[in-house]
C-alpha atoms as a PDB file:
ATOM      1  CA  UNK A   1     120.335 129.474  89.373  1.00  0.00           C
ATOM      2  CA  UNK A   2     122.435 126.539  91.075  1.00  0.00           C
ATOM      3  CA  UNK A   3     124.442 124.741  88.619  1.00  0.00           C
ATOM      4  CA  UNK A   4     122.670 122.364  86.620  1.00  0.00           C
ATOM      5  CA  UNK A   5     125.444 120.423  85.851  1.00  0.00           C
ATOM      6  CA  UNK A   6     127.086 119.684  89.466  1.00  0.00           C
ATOM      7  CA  UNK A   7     123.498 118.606  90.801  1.00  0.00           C
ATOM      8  CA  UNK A   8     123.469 116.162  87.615  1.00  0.00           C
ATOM      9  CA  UNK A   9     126.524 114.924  88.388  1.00  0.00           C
ATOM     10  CA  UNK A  10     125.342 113.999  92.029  1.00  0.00           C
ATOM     11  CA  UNK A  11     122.049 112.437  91.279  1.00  0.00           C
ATOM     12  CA  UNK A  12     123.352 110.072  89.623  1.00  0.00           C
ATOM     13  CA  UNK A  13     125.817 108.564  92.571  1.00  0.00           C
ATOM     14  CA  UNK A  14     122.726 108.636  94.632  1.00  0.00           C
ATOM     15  CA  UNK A  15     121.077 106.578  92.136  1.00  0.00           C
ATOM     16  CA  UNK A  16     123.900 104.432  92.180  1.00  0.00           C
ATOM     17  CA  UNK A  17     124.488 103.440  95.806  1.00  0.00           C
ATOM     18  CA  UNK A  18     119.851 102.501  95.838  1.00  0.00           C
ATOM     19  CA  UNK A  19     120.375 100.495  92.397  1.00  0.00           C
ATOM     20  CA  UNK A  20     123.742  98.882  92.978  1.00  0.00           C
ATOM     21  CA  UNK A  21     122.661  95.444  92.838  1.00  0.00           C
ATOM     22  CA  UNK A  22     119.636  96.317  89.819  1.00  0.00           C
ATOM     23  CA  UNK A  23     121.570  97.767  87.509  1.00  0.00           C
ATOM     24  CA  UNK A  24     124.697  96.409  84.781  1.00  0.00           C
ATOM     25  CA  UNK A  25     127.808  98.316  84.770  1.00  0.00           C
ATOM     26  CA  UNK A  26     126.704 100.670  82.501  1.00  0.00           C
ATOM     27  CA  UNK A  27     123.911 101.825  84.720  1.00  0.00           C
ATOM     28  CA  UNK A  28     121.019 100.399  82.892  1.00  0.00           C
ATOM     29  CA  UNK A  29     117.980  98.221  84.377  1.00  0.00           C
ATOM     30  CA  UNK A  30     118.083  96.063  81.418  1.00  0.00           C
ATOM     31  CA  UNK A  31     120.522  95.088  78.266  1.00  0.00           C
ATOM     32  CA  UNK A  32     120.434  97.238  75.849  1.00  0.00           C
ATOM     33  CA  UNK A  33     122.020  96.149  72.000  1.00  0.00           C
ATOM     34  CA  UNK A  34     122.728  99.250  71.085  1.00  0.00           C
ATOM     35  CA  UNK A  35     124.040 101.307  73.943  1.00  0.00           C
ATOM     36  CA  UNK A  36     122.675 105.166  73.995  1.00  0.00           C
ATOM     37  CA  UNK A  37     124.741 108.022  74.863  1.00  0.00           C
ATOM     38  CA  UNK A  38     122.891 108.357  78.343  1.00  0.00           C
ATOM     39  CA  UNK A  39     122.398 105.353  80.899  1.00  0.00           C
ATOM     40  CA  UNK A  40     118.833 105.038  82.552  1.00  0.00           C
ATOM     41  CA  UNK A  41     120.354 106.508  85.745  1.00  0.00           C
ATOM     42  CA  UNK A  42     122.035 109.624  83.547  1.00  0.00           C
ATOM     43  CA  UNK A  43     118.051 110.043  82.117  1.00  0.00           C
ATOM     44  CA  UNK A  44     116.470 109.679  86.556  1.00  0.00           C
ATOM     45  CA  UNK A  45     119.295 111.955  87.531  1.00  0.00           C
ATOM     46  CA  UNK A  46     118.339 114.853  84.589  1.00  0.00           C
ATOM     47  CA  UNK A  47     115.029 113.917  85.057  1.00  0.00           C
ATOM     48  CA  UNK A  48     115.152 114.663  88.862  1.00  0.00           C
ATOM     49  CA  UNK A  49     117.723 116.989  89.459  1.00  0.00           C
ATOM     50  CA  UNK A  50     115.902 119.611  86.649  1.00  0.00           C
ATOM     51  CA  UNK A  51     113.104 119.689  89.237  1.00  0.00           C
ATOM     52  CA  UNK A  52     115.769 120.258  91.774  1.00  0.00           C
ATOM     53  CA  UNK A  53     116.648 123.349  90.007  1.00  0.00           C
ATOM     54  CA  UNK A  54     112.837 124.345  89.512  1.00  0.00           C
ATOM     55  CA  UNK A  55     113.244 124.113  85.903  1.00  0.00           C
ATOM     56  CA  UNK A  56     109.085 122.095  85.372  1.00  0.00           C
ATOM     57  CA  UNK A  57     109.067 122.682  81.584  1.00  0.00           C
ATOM     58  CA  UNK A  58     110.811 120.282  79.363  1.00  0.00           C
ATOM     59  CA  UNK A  59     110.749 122.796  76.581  1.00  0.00           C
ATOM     60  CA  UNK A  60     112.592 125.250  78.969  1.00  0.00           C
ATOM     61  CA  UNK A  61     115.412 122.363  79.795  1.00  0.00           C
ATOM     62  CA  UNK A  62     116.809 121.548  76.771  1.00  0.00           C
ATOM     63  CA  UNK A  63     116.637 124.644  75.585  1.00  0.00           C
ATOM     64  CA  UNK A  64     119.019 125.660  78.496  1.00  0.00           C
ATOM     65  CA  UNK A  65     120.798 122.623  77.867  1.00  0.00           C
ATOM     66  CA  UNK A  66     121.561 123.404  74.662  1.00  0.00           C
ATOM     67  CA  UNK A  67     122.630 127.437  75.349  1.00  0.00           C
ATOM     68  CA  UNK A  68     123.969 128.259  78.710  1.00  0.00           C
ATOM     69  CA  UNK A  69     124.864 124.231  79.191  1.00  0.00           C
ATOM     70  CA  UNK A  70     125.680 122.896  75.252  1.00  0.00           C
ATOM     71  CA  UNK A  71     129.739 122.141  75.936  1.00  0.00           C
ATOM     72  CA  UNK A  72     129.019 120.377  79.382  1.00  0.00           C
ATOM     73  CA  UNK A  73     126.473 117.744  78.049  1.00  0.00           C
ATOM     74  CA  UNK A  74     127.690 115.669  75.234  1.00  0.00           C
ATOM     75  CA  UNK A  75     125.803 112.981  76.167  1.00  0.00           C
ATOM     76  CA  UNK A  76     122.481 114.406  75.813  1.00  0.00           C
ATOM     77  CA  UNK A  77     119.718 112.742  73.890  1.00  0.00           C
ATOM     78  CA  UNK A  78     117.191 114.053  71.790  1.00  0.00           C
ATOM     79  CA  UNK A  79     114.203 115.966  73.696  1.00  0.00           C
ATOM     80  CA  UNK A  80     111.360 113.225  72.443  1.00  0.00           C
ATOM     81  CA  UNK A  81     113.451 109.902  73.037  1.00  0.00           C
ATOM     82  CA  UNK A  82     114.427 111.376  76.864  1.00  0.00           C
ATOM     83  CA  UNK A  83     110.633 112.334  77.208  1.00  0.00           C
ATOM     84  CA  UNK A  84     110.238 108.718  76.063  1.00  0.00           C
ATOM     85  CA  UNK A  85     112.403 106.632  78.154  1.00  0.00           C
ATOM     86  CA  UNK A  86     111.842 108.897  81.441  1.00  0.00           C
ATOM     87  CA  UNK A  87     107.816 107.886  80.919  1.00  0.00           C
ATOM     88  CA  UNK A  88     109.367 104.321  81.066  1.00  0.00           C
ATOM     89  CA  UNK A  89     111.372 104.660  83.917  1.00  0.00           C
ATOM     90  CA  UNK A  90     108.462 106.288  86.238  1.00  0.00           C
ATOM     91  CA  UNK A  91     108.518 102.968  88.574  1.00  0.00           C
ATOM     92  CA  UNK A  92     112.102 103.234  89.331  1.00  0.00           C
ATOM     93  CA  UNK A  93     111.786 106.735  90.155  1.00  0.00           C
ATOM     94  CA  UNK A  94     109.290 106.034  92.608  1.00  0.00           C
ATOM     95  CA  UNK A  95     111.572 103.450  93.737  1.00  0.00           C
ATOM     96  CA  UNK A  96     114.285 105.914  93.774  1.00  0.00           C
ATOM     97  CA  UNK A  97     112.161 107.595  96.401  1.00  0.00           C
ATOM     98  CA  UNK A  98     111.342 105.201  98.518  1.00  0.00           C
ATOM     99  CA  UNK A  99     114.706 103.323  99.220  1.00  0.00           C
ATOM    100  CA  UNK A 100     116.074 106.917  99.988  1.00  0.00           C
ATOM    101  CA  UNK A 101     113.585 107.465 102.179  1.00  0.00           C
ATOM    102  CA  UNK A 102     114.684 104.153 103.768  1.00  0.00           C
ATOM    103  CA  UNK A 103     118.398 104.886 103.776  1.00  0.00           C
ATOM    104  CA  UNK A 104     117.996 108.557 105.206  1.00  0.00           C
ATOM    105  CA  UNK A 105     117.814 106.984 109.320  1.00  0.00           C
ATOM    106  CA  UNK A 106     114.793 109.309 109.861  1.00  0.00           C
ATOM    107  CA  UNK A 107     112.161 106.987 111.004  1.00  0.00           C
ATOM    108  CA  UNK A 108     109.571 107.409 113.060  1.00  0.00           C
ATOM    109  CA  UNK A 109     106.453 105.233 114.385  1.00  0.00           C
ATOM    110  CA  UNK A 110     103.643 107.722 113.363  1.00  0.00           C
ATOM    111  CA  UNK A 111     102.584 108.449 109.120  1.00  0.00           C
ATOM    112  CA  UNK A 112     101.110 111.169 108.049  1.00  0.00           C
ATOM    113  CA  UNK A 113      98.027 110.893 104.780  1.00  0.00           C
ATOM    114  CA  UNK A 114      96.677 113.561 102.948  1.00  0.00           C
ATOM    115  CA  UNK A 115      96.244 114.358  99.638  1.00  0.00           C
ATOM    116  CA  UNK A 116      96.019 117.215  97.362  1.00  0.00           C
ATOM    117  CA  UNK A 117      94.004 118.610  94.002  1.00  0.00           C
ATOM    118  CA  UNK A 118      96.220 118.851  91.170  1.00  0.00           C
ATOM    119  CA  UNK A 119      94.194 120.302  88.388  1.00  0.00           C
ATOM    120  CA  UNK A 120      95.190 119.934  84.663  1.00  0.00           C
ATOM    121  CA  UNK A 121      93.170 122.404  82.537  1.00  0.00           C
ATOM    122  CA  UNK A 122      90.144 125.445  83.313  1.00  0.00           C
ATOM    123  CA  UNK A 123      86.903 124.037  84.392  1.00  0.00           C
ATOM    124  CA  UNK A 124      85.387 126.311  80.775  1.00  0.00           C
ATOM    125  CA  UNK A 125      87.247 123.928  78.878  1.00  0.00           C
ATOM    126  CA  UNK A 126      85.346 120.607  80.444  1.00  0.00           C
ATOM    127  CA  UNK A 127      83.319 119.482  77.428  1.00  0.00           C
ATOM    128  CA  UNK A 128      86.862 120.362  75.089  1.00  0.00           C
ATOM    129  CA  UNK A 129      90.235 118.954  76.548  1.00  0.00           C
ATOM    130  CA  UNK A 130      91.797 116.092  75.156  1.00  0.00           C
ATOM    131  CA  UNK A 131      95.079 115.566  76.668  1.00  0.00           C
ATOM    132  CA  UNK A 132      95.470 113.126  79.314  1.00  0.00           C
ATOM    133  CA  UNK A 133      92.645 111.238  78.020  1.00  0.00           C
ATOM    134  CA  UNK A 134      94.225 108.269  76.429  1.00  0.00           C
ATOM    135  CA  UNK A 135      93.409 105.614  79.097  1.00  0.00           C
ATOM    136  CA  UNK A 136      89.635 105.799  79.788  1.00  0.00           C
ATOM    137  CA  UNK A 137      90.246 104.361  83.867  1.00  0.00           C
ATOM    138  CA  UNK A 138      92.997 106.772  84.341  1.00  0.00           C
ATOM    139  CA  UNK A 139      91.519 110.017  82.535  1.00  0.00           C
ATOM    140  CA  UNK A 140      90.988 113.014  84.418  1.00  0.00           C
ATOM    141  CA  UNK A 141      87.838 113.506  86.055  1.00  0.00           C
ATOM    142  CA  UNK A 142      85.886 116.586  88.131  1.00  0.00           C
ATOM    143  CA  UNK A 143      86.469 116.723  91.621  1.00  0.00           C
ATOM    144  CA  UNK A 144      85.689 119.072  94.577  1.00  0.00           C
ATOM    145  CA  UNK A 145      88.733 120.760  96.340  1.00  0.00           C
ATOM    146  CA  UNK A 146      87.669 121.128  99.795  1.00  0.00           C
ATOM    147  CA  UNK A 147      91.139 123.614 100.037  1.00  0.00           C
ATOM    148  CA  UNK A 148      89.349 126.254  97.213  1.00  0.00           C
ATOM    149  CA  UNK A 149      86.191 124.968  98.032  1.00  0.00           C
ATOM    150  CA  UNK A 150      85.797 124.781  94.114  1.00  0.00           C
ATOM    151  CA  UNK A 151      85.073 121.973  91.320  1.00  0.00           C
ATOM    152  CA  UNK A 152      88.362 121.194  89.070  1.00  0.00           C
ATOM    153  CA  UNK A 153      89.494 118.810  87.070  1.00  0.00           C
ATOM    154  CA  UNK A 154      92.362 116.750  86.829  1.00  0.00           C
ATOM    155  CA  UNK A 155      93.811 114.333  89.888  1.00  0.00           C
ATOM    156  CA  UNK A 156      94.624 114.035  93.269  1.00  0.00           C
ATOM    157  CA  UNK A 157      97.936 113.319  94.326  1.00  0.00           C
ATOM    158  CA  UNK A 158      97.650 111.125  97.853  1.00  0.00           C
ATOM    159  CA  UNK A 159     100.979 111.031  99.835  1.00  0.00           C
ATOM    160  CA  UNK A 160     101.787 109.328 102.797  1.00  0.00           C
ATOM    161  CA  UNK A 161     104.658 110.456 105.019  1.00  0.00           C
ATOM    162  CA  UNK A 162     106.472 110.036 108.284  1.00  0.00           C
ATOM    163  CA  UNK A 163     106.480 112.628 111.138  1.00  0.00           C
ATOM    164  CA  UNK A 164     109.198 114.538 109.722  1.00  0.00           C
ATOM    165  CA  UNK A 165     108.190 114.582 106.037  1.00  0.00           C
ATOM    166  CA  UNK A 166     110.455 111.488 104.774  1.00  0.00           C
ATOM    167  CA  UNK A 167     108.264 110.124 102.070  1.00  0.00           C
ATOM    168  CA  UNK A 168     106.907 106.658 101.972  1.00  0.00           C
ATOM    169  CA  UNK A 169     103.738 106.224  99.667  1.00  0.00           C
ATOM    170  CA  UNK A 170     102.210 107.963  96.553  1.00  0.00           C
ATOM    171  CA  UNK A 171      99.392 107.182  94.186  1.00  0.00           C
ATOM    172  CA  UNK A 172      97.710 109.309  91.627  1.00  0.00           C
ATOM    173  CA  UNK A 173      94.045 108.681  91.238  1.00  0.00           C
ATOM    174  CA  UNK A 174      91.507 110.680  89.006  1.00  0.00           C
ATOM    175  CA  UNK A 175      89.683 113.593  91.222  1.00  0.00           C
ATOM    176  CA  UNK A 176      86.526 112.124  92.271  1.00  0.00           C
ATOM    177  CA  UNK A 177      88.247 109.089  93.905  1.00  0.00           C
ATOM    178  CA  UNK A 178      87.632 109.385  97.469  1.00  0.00           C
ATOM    179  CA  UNK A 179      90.317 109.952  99.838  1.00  0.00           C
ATOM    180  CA  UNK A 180      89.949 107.076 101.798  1.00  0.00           C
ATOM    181  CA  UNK A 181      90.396 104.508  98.388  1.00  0.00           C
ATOM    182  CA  UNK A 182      94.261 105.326  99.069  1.00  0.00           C
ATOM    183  CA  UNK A 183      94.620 103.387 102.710  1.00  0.00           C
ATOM    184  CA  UNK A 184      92.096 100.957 100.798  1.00  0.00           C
ATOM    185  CA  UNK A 185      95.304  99.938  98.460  1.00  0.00           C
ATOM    186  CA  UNK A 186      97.818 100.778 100.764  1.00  0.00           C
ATOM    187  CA  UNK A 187     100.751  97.600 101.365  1.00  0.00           C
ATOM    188  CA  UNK A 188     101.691  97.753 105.181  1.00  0.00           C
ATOM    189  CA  UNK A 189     103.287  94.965 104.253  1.00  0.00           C
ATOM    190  CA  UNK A 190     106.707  97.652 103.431  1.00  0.00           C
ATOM    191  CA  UNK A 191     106.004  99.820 106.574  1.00  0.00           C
ATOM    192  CA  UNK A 192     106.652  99.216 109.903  1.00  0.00           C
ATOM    193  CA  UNK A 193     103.749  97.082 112.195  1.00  0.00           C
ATOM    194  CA  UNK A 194     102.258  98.746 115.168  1.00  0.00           C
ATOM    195  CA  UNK A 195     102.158 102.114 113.967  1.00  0.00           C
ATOM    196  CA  UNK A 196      99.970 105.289 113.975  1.00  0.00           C
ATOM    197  CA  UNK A 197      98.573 107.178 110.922  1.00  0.00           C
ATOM    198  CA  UNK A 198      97.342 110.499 110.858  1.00  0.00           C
ATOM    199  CA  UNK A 199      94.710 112.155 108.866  1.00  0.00           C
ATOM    200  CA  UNK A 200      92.143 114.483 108.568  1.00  0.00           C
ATOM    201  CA  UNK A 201      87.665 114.020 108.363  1.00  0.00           C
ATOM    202  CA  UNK A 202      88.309 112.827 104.464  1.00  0.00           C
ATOM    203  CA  UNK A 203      89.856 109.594 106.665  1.00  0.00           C
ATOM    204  CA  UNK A 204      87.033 108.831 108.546  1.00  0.00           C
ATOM    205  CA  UNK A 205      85.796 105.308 108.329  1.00  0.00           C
ATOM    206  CA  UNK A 206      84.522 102.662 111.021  1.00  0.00           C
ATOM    207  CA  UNK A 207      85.667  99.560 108.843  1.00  0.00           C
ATOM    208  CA  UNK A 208      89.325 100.882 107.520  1.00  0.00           C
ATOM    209  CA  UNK A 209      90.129 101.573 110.538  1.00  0.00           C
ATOM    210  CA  UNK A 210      88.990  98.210 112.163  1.00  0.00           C
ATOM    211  CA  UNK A 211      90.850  96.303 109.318  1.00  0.00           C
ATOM    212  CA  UNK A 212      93.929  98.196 109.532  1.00  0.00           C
ATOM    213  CA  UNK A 213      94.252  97.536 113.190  1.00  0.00           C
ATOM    214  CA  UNK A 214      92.957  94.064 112.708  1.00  0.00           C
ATOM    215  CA  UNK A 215      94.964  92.665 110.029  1.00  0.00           C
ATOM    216  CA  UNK A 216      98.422  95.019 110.356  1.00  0.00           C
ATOM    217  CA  UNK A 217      98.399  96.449 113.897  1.00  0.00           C
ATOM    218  CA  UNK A 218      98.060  99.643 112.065  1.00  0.00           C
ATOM    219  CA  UNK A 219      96.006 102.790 114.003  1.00  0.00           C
ATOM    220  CA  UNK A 220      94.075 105.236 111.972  1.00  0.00           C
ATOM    221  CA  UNK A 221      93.650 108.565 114.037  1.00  0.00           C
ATOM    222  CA  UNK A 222      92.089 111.247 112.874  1.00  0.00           C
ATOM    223  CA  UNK A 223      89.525 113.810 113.933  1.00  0.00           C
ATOM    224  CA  UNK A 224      86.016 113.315 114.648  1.00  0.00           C
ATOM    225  CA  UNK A 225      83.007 115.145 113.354  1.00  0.00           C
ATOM    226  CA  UNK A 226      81.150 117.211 115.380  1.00  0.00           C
ATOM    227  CA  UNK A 227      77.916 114.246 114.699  1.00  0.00           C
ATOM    228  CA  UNK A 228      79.476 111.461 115.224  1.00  0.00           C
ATOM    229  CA  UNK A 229      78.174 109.449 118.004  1.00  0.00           C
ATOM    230  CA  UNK A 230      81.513 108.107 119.034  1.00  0.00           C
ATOM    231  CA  UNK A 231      83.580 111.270 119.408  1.00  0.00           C
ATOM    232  CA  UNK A 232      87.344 110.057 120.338  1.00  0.00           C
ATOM    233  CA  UNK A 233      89.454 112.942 120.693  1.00  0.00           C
ATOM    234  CA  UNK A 234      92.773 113.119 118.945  1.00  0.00           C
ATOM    235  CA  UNK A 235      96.271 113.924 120.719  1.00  0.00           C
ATOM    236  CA  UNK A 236      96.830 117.447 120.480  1.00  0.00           C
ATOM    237  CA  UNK A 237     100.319 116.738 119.449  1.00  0.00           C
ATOM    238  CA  UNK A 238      99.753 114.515 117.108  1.00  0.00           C
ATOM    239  CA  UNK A 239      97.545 117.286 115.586  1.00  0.00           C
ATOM    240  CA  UNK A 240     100.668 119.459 115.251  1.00  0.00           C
ATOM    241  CA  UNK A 241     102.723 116.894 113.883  1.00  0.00           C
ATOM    242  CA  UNK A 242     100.262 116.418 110.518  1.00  0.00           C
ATOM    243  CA  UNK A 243     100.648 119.469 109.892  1.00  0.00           C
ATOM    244  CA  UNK A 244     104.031 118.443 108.639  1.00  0.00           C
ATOM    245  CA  UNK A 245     102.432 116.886 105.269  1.00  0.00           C
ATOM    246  CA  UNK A 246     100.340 120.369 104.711  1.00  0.00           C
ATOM    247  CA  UNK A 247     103.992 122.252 105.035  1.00  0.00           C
ATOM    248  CA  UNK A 248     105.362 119.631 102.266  1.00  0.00           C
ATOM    249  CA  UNK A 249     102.198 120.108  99.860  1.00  0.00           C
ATOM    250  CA  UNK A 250     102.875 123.788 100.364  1.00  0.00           C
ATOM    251  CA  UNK A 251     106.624 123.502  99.185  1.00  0.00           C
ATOM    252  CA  UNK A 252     105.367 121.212  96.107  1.00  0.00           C
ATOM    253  CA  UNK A 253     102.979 124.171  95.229  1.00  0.00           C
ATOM    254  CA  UNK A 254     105.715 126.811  95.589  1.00  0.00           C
ATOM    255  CA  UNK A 255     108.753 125.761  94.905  1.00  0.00           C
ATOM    256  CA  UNK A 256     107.950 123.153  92.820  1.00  0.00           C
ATOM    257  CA  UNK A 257     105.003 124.257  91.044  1.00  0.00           C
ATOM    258  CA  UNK A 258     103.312 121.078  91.497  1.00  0.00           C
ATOM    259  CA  UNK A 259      99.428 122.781  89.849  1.00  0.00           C
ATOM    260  CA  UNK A 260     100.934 124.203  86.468  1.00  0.00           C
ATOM    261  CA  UNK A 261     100.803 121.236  84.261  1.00  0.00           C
ATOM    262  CA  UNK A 262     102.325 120.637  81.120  1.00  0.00           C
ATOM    263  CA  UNK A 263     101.730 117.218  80.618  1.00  0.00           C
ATOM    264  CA  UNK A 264      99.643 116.011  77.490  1.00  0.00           C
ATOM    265  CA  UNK A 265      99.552 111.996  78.728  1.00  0.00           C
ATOM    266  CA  UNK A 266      98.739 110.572  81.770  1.00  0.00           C
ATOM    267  CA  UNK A 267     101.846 108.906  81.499  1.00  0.00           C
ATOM    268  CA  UNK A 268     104.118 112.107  81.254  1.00  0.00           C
ATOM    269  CA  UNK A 269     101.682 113.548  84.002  1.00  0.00           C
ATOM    270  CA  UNK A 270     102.617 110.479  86.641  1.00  0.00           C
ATOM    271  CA  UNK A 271     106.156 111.065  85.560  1.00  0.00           C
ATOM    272  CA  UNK A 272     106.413 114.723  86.506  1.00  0.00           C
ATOM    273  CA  UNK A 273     104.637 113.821  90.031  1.00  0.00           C
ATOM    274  CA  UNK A 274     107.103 111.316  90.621  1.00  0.00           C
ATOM    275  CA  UNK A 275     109.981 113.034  89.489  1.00  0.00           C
ATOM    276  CA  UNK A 276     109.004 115.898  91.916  1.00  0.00           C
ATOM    277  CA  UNK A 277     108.655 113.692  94.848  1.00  0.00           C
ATOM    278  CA  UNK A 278     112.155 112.523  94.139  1.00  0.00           C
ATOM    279  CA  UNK A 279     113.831 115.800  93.950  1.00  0.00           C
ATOM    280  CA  UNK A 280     112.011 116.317  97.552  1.00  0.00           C
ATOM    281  CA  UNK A 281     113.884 113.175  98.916  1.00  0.00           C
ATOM    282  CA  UNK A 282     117.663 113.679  97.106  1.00  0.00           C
ATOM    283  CA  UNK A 283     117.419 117.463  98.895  1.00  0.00           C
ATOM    284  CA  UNK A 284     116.499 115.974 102.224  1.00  0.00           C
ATOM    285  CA  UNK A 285     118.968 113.481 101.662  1.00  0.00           C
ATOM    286  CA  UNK A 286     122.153 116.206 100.700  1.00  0.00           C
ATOM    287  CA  UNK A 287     120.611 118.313 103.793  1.00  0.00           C
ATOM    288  CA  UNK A 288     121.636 115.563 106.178  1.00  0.00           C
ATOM    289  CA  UNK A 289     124.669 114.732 104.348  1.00  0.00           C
ATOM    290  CA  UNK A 290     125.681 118.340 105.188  1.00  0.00           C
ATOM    291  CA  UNK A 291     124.087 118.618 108.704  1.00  0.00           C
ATOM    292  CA  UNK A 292     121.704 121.036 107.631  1.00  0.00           C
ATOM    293  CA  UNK A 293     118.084 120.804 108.651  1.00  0.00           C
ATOM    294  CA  UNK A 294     116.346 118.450 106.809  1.00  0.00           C
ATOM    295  CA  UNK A 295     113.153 120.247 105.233  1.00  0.00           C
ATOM    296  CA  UNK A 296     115.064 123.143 104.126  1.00  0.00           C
ATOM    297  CA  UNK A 297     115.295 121.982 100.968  1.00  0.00           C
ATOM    298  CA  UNK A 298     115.468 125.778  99.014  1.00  0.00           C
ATOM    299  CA  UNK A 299     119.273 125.791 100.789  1.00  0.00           C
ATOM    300  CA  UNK A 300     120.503 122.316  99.933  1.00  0.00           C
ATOM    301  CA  UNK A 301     122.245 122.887  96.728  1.00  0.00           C
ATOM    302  CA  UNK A 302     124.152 126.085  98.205  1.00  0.00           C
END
């Protein structure tokens, strides 16, 4: 295992240079009377750079932290108020990710969309689970994953990314939100104008696409059904290139272990998504720093 403590130590001066200007000199968003022993970027960096190291469970962290790690973390916290204030701090993280994404110089004029199913307990225990069930909108819900070509239940985690995998966009919705909901809410407003966006059949809609191009200059390419009556073929290299996205969900699943929850909120299930997202983006980002290539992210702590 790479050493827990030297990727902490780095996170945080990531997390630095994006929040210069949002955070005090202590490194926390807002004032806090009664100072704790770790600042809200210390609680991002652990929080990120643990999923860095492939280390999912919480239960598994501290209990390294507090064996093969005890002498070179004095300022940890207690397990429940990190788990606490990490829940809190889920928007920066996603924030995290996206001015890093910004800051990396890989841009590109062409997004990729796709989503994945990110199930949360057995479908035999549907009429029995409680956990995530706290906020009736936001509670999981049965959905068809056209991957397995099975019913689950839990979420869908839609991701939006450039050409080369920089990330741009996330949202967690419950599983039988459609695909196509996610460019519904989408803000073009913090993405380029005049761009392309790939995705596959779930994408396919007439009147997205028409306000897309009609209101940001945005085009919505994806494939065509073999009914449709207007049947506009895609680039063929622009079919290779969203591919890209199904390479990164493959890396969440694997190295990251994206479909083994351990969550028991919805909160501390948006948290772990969005902590894993930013691990993605501070390996892509040390990968350039070092010249290496930028998706090899297994290789960018050695």
């Amino acid at each position: 295992m790479h050493d827990l403590r030297a990727m902490y130590e780095k996170t945080p001066e990531i997390a630095q240079e994006v929040f210069n200007e949002d955070v005090n000199e202590r490194g926390d968003f807002n004032f806090k009377p009664r100072p704790s022993k770790m600042t809200d970027l210390q609680v991002i960096a652990l929080a990120v750079s643990s999923e860095s190291a492939c280390i999912d469970s919480e239960n598994l962290l501290f209990s390294k932290l507090r064996t093969d790690f005890k002498s070179r973390f004095p300022e940890l916290i207690d397990r429940s108020r990190f788990n606490r204030r990490r829940r809190l701090l889920q928007p920066f993280i996603v924030e995290l990710t996206k001015r890093m994404s910004m800051t990396m110089g890989v841009s590109s004029d062409i997004s990729i969309v796709d989503s994945m199913p990110c199930p949360i307990v057995k479908n035999s225990r549907e009429r029995s689970f409680r956990i995530c069930k706290e906020d009736p909108v936001n509670a999981p819900r049965k959905g068809f994953s056209a991957v397995d070509q099975r019913y689950y239940i839990g979420y869908r985690l839609h991701l939006l990314t450039n050409e080369h995998g920089v990330f741009q966009d996330m949202l967690v919705t419950p599983a039988n939100v459609h695909d196509i909901n996610f460019l519904k809410d989408l803000a073009p407003e913090e993405y380029c104008r005049d761009k392309t966006i790939l995705g596959d059949r779930g994408y396919i809609s007439k009147q997205v696409q028409t306000d897309l191009f009609t209101q940001y200059e945005i085009k919505l390419e994806v494939p065509y059904k073999s009914n449709q009556r207007e049947k506009i073929p895609i680039n063929p290299e622009n079919g290779k290139k969203r591919r890209r996205i199904e390479v990164q969900f493959a890396q969440l699943c694997d190295q990251f272990r994206i479909k083994l929850n351990y969550a028991k909120t919805f909160g501390g299930f948006l948290v772990r998504m969005a902590s894993k997202l930013a691990a993605i983006a501070v390996l892509q980002k040390i990968n350039i720093e070092k010249g290496r290539p930028l998706n090899h992210i297994k290789h960018a702590w050695s």
